[in-house]
C-alpha atoms as a PDB file:
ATOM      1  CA  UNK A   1     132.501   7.181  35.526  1.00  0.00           C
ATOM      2  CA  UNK A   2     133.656  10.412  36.267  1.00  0.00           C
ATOM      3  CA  UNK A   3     131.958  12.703  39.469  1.00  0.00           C
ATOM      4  CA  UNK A   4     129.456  15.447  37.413  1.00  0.00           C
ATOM      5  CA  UNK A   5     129.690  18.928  39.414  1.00  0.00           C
ATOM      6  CA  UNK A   6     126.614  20.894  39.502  1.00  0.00           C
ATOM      7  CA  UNK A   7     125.560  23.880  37.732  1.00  0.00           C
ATOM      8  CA  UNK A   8     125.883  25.809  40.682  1.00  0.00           C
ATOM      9  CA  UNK A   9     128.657  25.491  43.258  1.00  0.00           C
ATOM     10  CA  UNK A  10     128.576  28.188  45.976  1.00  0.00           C
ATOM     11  CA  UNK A  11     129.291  28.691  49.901  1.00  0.00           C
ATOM     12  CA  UNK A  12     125.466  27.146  50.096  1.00  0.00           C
ATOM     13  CA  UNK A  13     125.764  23.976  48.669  1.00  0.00           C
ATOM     14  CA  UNK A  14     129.724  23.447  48.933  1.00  0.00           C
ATOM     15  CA  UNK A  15     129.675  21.318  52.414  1.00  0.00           C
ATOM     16  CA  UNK A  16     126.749  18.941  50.435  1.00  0.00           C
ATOM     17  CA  UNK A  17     128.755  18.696  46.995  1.00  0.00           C
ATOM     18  CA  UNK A  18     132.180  17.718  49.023  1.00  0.00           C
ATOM     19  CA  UNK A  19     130.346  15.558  51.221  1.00  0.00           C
ATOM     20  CA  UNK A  20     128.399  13.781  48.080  1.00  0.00           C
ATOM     21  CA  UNK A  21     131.650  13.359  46.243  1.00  0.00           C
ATOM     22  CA  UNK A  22     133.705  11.691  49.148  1.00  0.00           C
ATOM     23  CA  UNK A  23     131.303   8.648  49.473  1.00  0.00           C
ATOM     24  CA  UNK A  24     133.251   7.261  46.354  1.00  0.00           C
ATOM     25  CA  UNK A  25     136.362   8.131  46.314  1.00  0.00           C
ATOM     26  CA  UNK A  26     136.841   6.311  42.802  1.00  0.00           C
ATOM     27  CA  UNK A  27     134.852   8.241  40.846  1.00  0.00           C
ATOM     28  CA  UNK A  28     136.926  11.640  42.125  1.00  0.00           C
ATOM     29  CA  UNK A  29     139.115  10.939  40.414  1.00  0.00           C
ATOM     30  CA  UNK A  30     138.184  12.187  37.367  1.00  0.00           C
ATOM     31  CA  UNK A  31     135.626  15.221  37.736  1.00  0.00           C
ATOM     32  CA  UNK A  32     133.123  16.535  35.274  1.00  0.00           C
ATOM     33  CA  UNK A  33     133.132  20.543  35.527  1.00  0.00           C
ATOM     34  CA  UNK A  34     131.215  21.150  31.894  1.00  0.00           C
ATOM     35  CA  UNK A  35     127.881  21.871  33.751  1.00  0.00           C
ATOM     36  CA  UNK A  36     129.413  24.380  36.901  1.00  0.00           C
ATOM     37  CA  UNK A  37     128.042  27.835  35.973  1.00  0.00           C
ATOM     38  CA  UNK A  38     127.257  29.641  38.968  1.00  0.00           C
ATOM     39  CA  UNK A  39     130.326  29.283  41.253  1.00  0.00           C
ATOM     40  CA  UNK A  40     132.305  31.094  43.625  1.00  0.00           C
ATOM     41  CA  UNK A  41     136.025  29.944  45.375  1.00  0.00           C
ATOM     42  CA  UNK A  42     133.981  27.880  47.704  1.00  0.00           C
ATOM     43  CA  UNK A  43     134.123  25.097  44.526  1.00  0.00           C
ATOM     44  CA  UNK A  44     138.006  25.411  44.743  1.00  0.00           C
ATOM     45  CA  UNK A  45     137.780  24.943  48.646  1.00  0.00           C
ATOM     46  CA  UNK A  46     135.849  21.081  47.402  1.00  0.00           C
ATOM     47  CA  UNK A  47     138.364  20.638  44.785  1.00  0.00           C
ATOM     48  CA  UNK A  48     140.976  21.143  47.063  1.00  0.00           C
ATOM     49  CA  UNK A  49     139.623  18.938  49.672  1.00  0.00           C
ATOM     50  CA  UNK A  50     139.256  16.173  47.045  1.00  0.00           C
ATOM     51  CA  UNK A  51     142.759  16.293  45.905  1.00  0.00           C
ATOM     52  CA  UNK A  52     143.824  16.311  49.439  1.00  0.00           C
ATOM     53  CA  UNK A  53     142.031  13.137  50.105  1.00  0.00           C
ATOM     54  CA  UNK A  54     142.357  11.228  47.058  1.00  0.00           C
ATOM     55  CA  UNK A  55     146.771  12.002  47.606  1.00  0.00           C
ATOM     56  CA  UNK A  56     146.174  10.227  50.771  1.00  0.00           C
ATOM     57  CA  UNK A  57     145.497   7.242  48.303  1.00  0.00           C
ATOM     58  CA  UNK A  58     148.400   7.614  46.053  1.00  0.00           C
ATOM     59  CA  UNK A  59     145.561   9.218  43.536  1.00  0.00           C
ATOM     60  CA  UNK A  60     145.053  12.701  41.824  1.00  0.00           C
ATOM     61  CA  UNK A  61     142.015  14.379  40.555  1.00  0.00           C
ATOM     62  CA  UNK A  62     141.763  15.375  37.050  1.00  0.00           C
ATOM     63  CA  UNK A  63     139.591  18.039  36.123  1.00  0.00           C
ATOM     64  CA  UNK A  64     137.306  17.599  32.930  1.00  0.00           C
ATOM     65  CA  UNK A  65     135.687  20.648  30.809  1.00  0.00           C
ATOM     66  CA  UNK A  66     136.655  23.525  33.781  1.00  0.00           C
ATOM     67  CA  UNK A  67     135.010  26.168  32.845  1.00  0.00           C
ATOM     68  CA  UNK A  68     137.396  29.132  31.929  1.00  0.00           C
ATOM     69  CA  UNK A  69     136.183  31.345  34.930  1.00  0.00           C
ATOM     70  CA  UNK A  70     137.577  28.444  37.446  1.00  0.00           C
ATOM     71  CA  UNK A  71     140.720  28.262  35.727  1.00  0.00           C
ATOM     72  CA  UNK A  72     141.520  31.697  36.215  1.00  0.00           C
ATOM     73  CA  UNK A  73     140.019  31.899  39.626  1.00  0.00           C
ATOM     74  CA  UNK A  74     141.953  28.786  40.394  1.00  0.00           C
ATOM     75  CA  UNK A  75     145.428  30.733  38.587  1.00  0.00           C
ATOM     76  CA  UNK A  76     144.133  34.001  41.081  1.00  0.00           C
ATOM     77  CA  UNK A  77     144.379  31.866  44.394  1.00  0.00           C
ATOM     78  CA  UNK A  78     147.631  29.935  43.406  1.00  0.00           C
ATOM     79  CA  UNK A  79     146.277  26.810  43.155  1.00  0.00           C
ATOM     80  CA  UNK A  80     146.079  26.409  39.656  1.00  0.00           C
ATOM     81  CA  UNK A  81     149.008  23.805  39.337  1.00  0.00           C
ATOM     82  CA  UNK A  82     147.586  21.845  42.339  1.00  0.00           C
ATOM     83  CA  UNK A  83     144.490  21.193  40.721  1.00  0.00           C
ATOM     84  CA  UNK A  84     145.939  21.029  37.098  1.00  0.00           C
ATOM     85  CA  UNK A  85     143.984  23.753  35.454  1.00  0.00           C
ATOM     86  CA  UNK A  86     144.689  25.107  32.324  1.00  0.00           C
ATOM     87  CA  UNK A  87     145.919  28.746  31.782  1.00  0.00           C
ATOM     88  CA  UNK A  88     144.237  31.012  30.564  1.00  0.00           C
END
């Protein structure tokens, strides 16, 4: 079951999210975006960090429904291929 993001995903809320996401590592792996709305590059900060910790595992995160703001935001910071967003 994959990990649902919430609607909103900003320097507020981003320590909670990344902290509720690590207590099960398993369901990282796969991570339901279609909800995130309201976001700034504080959500690619938690992304990050989960992909970080899962490739301690041998493990990647896959990213489900991004929305197409994150992708580009994601393709503006250079992480894009890191987290395996689309282009835009």
């Amino acid at each position: 079951m994959p990990y649902c993001l919430p609607s909103t995903l900003t320097q507020q809320n981003a320590l909670a999210v990344e902290a509720d996401g690590l207590r099960d590592l398993a369901q990282l792996e796969m991570v339901d975006c279609a909800a995130l709305s309201d976001f700034d590059s504080s959500a690619l900060a938690v992304l990050i960090a989960w992909q970080k910790r899962l490739r301690q595992g041998q493990r990647k995160l896959t990213l489900l429904s991004p929305p197409p703001k994150l992708c580009v935001l994601a393709q503006v910071y250079g992480v894009a291929e890191l987290l395996g967003t689309p282009e835009t």
